[in-house]
Protein backbone atom coordinates (compact mmCIF):
# COMPACT_ATOMS: atom_id res chain seq x y z
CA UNK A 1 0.00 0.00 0.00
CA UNK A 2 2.89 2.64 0.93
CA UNK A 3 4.52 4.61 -2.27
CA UNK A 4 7.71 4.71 -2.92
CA UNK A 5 10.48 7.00 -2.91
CA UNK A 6 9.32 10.48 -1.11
CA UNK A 7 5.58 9.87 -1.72
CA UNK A 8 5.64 7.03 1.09
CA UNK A 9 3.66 8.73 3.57
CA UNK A 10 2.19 5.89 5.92
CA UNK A 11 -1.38 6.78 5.91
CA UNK A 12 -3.03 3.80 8.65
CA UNK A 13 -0.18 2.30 8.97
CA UNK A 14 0.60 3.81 11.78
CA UNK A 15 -1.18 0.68 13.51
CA UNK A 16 0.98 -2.14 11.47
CA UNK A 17 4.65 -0.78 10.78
CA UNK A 18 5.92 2.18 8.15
CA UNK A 19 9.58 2.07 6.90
CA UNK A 20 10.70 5.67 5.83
CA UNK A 21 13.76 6.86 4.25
CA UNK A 22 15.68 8.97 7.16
CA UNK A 23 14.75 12.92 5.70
CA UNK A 24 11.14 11.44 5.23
CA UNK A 25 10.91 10.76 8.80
CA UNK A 26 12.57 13.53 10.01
CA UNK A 27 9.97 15.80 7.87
CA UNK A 28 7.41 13.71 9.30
CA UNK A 29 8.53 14.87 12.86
CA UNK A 30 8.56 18.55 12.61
CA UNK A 31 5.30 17.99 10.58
CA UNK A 32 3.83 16.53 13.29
CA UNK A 33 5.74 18.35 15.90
CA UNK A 34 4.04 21.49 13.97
CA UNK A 35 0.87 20.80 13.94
CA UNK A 36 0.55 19.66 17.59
CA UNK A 37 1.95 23.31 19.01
CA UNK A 38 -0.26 24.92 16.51
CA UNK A 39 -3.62 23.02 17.12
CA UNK A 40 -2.66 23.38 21.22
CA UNK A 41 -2.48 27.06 20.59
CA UNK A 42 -5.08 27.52 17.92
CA UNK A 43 -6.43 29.91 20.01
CA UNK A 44 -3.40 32.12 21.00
CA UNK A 45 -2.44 35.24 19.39
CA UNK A 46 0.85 33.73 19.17
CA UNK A 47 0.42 30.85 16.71
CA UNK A 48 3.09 32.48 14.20
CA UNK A 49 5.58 31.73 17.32
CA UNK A 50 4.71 28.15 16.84
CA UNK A 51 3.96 26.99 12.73
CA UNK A 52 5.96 27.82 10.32
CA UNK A 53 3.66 28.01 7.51
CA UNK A 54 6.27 27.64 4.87
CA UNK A 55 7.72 24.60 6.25
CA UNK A 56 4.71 22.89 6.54
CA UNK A 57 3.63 23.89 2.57
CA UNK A 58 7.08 22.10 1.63
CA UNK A 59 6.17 18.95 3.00
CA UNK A 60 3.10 18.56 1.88
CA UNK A 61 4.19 19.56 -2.05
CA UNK A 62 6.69 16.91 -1.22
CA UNK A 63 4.03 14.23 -0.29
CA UNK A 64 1.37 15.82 -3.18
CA UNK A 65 1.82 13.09 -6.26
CA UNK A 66 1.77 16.31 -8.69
CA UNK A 67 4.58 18.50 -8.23
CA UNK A 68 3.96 22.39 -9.51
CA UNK A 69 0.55 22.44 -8.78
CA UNK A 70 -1.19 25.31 -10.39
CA UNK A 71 -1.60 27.89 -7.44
CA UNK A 72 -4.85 29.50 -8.52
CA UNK A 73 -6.77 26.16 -8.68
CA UNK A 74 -10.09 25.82 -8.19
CA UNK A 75 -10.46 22.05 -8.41
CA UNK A 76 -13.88 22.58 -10.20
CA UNK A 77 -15.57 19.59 -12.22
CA UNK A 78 -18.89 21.13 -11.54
CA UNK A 79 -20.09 24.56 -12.01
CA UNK A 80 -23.68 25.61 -10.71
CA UNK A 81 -25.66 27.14 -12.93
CA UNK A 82 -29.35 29.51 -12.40
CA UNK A 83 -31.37 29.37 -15.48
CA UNK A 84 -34.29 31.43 -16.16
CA UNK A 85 -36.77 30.41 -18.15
CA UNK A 86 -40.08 32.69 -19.51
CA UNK A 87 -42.47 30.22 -21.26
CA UNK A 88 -44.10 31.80 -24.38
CA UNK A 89 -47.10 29.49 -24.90
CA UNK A 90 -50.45 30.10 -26.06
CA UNK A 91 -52.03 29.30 -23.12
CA UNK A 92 -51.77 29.56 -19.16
CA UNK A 93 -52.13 25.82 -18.56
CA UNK A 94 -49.79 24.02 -16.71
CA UNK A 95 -46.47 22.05 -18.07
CA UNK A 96 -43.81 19.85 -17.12
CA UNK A 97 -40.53 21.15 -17.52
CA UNK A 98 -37.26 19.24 -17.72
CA UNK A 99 -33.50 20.56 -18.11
CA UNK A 100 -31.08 17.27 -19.40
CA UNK A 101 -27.60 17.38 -20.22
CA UNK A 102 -28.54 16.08 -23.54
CA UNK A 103 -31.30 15.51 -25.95
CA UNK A 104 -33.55 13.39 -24.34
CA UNK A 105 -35.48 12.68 -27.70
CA UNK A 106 -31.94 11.32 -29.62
CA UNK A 107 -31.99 7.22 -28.51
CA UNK A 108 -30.08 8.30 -25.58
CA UNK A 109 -31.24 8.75 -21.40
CA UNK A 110 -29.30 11.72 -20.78
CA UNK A 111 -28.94 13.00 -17.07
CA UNK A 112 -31.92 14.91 -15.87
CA UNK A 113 -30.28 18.01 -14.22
CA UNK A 114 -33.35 19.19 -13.52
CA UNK A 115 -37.64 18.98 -13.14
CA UNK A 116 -40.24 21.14 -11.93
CA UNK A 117 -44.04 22.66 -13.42
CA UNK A 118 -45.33 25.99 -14.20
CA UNK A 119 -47.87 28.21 -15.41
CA UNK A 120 -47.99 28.50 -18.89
CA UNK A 121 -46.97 32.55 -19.80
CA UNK A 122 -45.03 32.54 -16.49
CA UNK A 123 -41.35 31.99 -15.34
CA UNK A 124 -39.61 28.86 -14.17
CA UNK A 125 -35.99 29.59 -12.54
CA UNK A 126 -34.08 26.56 -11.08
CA UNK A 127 -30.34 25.88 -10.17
CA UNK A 128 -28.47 23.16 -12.13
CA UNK A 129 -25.34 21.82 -11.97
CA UNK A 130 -23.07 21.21 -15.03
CA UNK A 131 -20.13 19.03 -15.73
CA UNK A 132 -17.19 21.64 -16.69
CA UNK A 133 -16.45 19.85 -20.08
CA UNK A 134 -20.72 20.83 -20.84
CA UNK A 135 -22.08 24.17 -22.00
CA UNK A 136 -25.44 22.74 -23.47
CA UNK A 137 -28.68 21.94 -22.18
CA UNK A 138 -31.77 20.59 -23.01
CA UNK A 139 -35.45 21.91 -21.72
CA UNK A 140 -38.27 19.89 -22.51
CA UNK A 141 -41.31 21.67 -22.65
CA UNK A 142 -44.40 19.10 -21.95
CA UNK A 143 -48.46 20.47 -21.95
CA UNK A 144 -50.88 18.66 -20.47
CA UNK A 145 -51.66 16.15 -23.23
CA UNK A 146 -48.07 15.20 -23.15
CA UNK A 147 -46.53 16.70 -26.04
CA UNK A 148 -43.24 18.01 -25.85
CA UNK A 149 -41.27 20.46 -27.65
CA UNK A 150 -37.32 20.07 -27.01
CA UNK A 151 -34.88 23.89 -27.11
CA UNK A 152 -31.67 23.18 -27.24
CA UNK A 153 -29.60 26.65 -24.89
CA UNK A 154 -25.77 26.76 -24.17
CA UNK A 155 -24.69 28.12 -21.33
CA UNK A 156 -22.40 30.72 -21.39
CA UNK A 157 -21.61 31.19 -17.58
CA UNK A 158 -23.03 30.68 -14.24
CA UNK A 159 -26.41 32.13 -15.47
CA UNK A 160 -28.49 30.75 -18.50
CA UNK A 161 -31.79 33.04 -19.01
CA UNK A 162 -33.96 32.01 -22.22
CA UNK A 163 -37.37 31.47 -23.59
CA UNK A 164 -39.04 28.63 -24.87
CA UNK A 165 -42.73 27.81 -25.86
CA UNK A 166 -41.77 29.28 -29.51
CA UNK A 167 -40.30 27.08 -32.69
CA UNK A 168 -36.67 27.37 -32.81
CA UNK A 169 -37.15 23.59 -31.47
CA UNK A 170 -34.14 20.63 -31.41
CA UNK A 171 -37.07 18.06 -31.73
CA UNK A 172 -40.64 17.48 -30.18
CA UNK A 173 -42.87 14.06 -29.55
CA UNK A 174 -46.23 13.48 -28.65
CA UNK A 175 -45.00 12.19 -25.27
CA UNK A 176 -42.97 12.81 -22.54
CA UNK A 177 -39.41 11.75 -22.77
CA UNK A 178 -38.59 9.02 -20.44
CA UNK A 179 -37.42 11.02 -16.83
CA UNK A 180 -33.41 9.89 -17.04
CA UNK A 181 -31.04 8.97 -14.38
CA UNK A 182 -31.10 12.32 -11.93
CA UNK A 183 -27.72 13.54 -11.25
CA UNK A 184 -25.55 13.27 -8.66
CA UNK A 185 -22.17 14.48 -7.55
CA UNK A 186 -20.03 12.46 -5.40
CA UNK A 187 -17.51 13.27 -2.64
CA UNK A 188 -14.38 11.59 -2.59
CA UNK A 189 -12.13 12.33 0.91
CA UNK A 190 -8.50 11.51 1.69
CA UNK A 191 -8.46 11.38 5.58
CA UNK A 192 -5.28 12.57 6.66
CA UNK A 193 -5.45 16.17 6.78
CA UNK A 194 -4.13 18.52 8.17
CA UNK A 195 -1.07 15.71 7.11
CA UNK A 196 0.00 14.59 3.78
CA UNK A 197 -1.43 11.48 2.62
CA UNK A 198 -1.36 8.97 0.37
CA UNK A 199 -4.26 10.90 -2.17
CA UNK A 200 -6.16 8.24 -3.37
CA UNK A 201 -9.44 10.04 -2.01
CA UNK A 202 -11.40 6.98 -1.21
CA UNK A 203 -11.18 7.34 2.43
CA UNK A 204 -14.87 7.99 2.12
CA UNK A 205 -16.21 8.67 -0.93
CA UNK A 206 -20.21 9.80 -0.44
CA UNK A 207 -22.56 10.72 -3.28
CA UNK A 208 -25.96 12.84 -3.31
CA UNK A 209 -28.62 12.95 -5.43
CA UNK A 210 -31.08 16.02 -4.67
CA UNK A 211 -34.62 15.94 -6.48
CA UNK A 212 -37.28 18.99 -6.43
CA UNK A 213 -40.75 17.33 -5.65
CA UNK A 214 -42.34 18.15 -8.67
CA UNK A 215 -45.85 17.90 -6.49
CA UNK A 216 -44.73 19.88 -3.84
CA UNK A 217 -41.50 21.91 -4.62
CA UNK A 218 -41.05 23.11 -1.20
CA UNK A 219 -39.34 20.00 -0.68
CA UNK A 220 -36.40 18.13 -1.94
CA UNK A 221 -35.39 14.98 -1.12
CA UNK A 222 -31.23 14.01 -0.92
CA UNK A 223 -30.63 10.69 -1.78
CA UNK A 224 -26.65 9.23 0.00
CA UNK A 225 -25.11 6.99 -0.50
CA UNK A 226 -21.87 5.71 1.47
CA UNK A 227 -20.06 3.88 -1.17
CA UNK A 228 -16.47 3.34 0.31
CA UNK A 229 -14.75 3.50 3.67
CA UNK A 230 -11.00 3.30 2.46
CA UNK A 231 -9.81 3.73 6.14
CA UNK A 232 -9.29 1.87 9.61
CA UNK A 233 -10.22 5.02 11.57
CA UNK A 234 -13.90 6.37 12.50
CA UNK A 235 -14.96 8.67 10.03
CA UNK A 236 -18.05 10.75 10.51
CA UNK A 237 -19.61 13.44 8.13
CA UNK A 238 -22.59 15.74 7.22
CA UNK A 239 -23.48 17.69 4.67
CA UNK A 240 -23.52 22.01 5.27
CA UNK A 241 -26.54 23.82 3.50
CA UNK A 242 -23.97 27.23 2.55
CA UNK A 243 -26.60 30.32 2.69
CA UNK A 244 -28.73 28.68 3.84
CA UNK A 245 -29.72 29.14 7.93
CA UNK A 246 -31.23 26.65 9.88
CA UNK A 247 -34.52 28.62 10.38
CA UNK A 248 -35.34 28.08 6.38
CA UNK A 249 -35.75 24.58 7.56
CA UNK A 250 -39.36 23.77 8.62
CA UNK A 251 -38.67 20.19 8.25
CA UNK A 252 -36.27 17.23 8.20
CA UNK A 253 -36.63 13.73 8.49
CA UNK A 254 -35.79 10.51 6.89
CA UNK A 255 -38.06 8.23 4.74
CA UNK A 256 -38.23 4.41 5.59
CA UNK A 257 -36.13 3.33 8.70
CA UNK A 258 -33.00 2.42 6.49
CA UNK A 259 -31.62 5.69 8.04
CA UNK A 260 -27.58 4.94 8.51
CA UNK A 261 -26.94 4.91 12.41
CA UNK A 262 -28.59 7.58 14.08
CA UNK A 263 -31.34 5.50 16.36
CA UNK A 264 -29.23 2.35 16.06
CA UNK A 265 -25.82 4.03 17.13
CA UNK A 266 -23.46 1.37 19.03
CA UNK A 267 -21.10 2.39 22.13
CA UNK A 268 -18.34 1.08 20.61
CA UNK A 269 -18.15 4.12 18.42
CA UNK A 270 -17.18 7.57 19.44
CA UNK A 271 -19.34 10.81 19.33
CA UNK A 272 -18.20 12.50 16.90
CA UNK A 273 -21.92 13.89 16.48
CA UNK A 274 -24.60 14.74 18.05
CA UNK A 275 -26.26 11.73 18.82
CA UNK A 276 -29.36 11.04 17.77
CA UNK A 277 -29.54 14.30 16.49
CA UNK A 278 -30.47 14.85 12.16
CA UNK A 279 -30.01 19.00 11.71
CA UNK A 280 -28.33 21.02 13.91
CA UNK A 281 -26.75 24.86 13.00
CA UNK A 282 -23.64 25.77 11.93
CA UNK A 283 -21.18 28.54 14.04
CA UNK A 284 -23.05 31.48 11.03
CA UNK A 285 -26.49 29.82 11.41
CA UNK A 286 -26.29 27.79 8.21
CA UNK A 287 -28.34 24.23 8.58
CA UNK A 288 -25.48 21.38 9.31
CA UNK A 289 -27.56 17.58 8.53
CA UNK A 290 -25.59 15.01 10.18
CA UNK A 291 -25.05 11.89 7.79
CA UNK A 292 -23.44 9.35 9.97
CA UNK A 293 -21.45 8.82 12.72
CA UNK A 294 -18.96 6.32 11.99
CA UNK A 295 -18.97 5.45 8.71
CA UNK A 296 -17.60 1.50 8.98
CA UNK A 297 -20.92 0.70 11.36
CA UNK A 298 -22.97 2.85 8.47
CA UNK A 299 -22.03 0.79 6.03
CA UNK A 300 -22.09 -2.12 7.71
CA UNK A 301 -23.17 -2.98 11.71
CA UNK A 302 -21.35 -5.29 12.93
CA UNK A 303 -17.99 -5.75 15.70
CA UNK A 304 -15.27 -7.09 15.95
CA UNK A 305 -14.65 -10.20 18.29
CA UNK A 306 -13.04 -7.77 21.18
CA UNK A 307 -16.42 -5.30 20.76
CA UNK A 308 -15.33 -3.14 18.85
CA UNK A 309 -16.58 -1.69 15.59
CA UNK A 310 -15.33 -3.98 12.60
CA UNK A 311 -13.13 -1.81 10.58
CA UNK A 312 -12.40 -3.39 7.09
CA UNK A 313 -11.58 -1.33 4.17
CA UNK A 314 -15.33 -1.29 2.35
CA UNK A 315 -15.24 -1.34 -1.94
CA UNK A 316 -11.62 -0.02 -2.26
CA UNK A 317 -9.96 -3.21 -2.84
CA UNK A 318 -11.68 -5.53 -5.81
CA UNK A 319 -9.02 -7.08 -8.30
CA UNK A 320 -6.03 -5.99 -5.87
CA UNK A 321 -4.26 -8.66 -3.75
CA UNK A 322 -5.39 -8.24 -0.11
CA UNK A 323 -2.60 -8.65 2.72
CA UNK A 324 -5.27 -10.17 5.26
CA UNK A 325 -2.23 -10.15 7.80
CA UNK A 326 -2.60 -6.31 8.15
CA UNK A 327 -6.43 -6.00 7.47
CA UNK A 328 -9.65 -6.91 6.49
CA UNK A 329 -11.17 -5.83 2.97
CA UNK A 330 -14.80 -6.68 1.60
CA UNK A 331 -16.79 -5.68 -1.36
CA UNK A 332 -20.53 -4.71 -0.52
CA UNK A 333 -23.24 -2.94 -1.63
CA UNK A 334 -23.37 0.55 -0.87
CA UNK A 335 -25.83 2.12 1.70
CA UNK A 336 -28.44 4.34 0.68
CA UNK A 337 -30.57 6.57 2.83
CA UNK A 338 -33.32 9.31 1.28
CA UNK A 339 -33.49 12.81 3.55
CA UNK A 340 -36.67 14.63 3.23
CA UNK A 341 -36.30 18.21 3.66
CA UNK A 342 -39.12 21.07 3.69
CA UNK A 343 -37.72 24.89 3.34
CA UNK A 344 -39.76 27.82 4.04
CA UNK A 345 -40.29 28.71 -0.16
CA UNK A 346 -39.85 26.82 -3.58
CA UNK A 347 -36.95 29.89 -4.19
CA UNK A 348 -34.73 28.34 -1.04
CA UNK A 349 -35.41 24.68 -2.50
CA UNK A 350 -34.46 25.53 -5.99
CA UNK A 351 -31.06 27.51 -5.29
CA UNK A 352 -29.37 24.02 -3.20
CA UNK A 353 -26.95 22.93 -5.78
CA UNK A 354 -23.09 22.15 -5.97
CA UNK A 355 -22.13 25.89 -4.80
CA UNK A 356 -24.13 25.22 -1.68
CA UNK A 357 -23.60 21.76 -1.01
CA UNK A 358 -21.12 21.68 1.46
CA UNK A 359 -20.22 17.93 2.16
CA UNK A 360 -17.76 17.42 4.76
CA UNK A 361 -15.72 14.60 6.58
CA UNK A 362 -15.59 14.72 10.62
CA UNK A 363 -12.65 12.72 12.54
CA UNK A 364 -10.77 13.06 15.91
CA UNK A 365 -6.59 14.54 15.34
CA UNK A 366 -4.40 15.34 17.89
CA UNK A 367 -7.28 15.52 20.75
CA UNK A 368 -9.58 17.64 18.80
CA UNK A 369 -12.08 17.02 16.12
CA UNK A 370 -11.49 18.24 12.58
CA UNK A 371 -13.40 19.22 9.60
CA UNK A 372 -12.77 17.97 6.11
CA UNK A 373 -14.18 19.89 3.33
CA UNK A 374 -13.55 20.10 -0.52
CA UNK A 375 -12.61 23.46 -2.50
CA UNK A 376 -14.05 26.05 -2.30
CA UNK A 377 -14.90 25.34 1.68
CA UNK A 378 -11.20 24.30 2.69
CA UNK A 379 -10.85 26.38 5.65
CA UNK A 380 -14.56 26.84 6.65
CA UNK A 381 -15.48 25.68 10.16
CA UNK A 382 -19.11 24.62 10.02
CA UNK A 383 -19.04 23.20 13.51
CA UNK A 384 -15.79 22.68 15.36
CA UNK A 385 -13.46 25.20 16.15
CA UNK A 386 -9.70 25.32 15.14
CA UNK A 387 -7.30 27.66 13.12
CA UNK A 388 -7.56 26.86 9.45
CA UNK A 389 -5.56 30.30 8.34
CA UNK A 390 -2.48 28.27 8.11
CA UNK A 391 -3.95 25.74 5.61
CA UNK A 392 -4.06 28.37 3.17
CA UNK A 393 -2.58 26.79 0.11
CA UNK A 394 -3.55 25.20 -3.55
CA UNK A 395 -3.50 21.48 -1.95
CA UNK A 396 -6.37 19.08 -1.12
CA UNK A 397 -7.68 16.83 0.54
CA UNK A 398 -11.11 16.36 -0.56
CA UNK A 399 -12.73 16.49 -4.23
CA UNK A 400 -16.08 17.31 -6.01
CA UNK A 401 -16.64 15.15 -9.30
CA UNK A 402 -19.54 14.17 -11.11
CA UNK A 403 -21.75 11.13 -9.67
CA UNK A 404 -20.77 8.06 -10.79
CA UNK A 405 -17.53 9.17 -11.42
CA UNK A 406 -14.84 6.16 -10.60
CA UNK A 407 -12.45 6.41 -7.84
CA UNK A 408 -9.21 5.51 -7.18
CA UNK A 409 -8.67 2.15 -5.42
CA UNK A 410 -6.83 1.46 -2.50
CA UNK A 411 -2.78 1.87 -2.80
CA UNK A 412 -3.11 4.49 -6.40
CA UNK A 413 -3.15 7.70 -6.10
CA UNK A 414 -5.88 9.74 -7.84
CA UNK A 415 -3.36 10.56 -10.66
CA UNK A 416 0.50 11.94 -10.36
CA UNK A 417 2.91 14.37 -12.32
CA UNK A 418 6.57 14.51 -10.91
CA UNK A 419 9.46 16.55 -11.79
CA UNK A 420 10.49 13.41 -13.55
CA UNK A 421 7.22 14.48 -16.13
CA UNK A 422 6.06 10.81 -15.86
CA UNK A 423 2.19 10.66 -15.39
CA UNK A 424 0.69 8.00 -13.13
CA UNK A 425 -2.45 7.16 -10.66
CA UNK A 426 -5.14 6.20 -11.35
CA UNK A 427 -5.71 8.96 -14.04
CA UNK A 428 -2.72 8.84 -16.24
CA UNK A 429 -4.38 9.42 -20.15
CA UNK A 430 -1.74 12.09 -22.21
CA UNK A 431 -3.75 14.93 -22.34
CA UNK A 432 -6.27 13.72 -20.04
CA UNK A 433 -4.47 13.42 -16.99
CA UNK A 434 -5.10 14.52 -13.22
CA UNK A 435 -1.78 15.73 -13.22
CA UNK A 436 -1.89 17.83 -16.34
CA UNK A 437 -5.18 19.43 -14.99
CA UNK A 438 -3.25 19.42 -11.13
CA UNK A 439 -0.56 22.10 -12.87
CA UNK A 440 -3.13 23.54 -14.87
CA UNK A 441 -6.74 24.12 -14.17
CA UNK A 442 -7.62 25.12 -17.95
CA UNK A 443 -5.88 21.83 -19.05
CA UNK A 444 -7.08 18.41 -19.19
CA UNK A 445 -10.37 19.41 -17.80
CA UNK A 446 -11.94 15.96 -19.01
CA UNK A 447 -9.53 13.93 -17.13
CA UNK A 448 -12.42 12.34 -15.28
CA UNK A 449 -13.50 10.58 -17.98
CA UNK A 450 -10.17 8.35 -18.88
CA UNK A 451 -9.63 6.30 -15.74
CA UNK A 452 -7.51 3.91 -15.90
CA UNK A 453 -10.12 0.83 -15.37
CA UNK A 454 -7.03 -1.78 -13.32
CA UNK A 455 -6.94 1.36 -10.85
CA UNK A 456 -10.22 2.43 -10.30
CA UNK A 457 -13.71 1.16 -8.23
């Protein structure tokens, strides 16, 4: 599992054994000899007499598998978009209105990005979220009787305004196009931080899929689903409504009692949440829902012979040898829950989208508990307090990418570029490379979509 060379970095391993090369270790110290005096005076005007910030951004380029990493990154592969539609029909009846990523009416299922119904000769305005390699949509316009009229739009930035009800058409039918798979966006975590690890982001990787009640738009409904645990440590998270505050809220609950571990939470487990608690508020106010508590018993309840929780490593391992002297590995299904949630308009409903979405891993370090979030909520505290001003730099250690999007497995990192300008991970395609796009965030914006299929899950 360890890299070679500087990359080994020893991410569980702790618990087994870890053989470094001498400097390796002795960054390693001050690293963690760093980060102890500056989390035990997080709170002290003094910190700068403690962390030396450029120290601690050396070792972690060191440990990063791309090398130059483009300073100004965003680490996008979604961008949210608000469209704004006016329908120009003949009539005020009431339609169906769907936004896919692609024709629906072509032989295809594109993703649905989007649903909702309006008047006809009024306005329909929804958030979206696009894949950065898109600018094209589709909106099907469907009356009553189920005909449906297809405009083609590209989207130019972050808001997409149009009509449609007229003929400048991309295709119609006298039915409505079957719905499509919704999207989702998954969240892919590398535990470690504030340490270098070993990047292959699959310490839990979590995906949501959010849906507008098309009866009742007040309420959406956010679909997880814990597909991996790539860790031996307990791993909470929950999921931060950004801009969202916790009085907008009139409702949350779960549907069906498949609901991870909240009423069924063992004592073998740690609080690292509330327990028993669903939606709580963030230090601003925003709405915080809890998603689990520890995500091995999530994913699956059971313990270990000595009581405690069983902590194998969950879908990170298929095809790869597994050395069952150090630890357990097992392929399962993943585990799905549905949230319900009712906000106080249809407006507040419509604007939760990837900009908002603010998915983030909980875990204990160095006798506090942490936060974990991906770009562009790095250093946001949503409920535990700490100093995140010295983690101000381009690396990460979380990631955004569209659902169904494969991850690294266990022992490959997500993708590397080295001063040796040899590309590896798990995304390693010339020209379509996580390390091209790492250096560069206008390159090799596709890389996504060339894993390496011996690497991935």
């Amino acid at each position: 599992m360890l890299k070679t060379g500087e990359q080994r970095q020893g991410r569980d391993f702790f618990h087994t054994f870890v053989r470094l090369k001498t400097p390796i270790m002795n960054n390693k110290a001050k690293l963690l000899i760093a980060l102890t005096l500056t989390a035990g005076a997080a709170t002290s005007c003094k910190d700068k007499d403690y962390f030396d910030q450029g120290v601690y951004e050396e070792i972690v380029s060191g440990a990063f598998p791309v090398t130059d990493v483009d300073r100004a990154h965003t680490w996008e592969t979604i961008k949210p978009v608000t469209v704004r539609t006016t329908l120009r029909t003949a009539d005020k009846s009431i339609y169906t209105i769907r936004i896919y990523a692609g024709n629906p009416i072509g032989g295809d299922r594109p993703t649905l990005l989007a649903s909702g119904r309006a008047q006809g000769q009024g306005r329909f305005e929804t958030a979206i979220n696009r894949m950065t390699t898109e600018n094209t949509a589709y909106i099907a316009l469907t009356a009553e009787d189920g005909h449906t009229r297809i405009y083609r739009r590209t989207i130019a930035g972050g808001t997409l305004t149009t009509e449609i009800g007229g003929t400048d058409i991309a295709g119609e039918t006298s039915s409505m196009p079957a719905e499509g798979e919704r999207q989702s966006l998954r969240y892919c975590f590398e535990e470690n931080f504030p340490e270098p690890g070993d990047f292959d982001f699959n310490d839990i990787v979590v995906s949501l899929q959010p849906e507008i009640d098309e009866t009742n738009p007040y309420i959406m409904r956010l679909t997880v689903s814990l597909d991996a645990v790539g860790s031996l440590n307990q791993l909470a998270a929950a999921v931060r409504l950004k801009g969202t505050s916790r009085d907008q809220l009139l409702g949350v609950r779960t549907e069906g009692d498949d609901w991870f571990d909240f009423y069924n939470r063992t004592t073998a487990s740690l609080n690292l949440i509330d327990n028993g608690k669903l939606v709580t508020k963030a230090h601003n106010g925003d709405a915080v829902i809890y998603l689990f508590n520890d995500a091995h018993w999530a994913m699956k309840p059971v313990k270990a012979t000595d009581g405690s929780v069983a902590r194998p490593y969950y879908n990170t391992y298929r095809g790869i040898m597994k050395p069952e002297d150090l630890f357990e590995a097992e392929d399962i299904a993943p585990r799905k829950c549905t949230i319900s949630i009712m906000f106080d308009s249809e407006t507040t409903a419509r604007s939760i989208c990837a900009a908002n979405l603010d998915v983030f891993m909980i875990k204990q370090y160095n006798g506090g508990t942490w936060e974990i979030h991906t770009p562009p909520f790095k250093l946001d505290n949503a409920l535990f307090d700490y100093s995140t001003a010295a983690y101000d730099n381009p690396y990460i250690w979380a990631l955004l990418l569209p659902g169904g999007t494969p991850y690294a497995r266990e022992t490959k990192p997500i993708g590397s570029f080295t001063d040796s300008n040899m590309l590896g991970g798990a995304y390693q395609t010339f020209g379509h490379s996580f390390g091209e796009w790492a250096r560069d965030r206008n390159s090799a914006t596709d890389w996504y979509m060339y894993p390496e299929k011996n690497m991935v899950y």
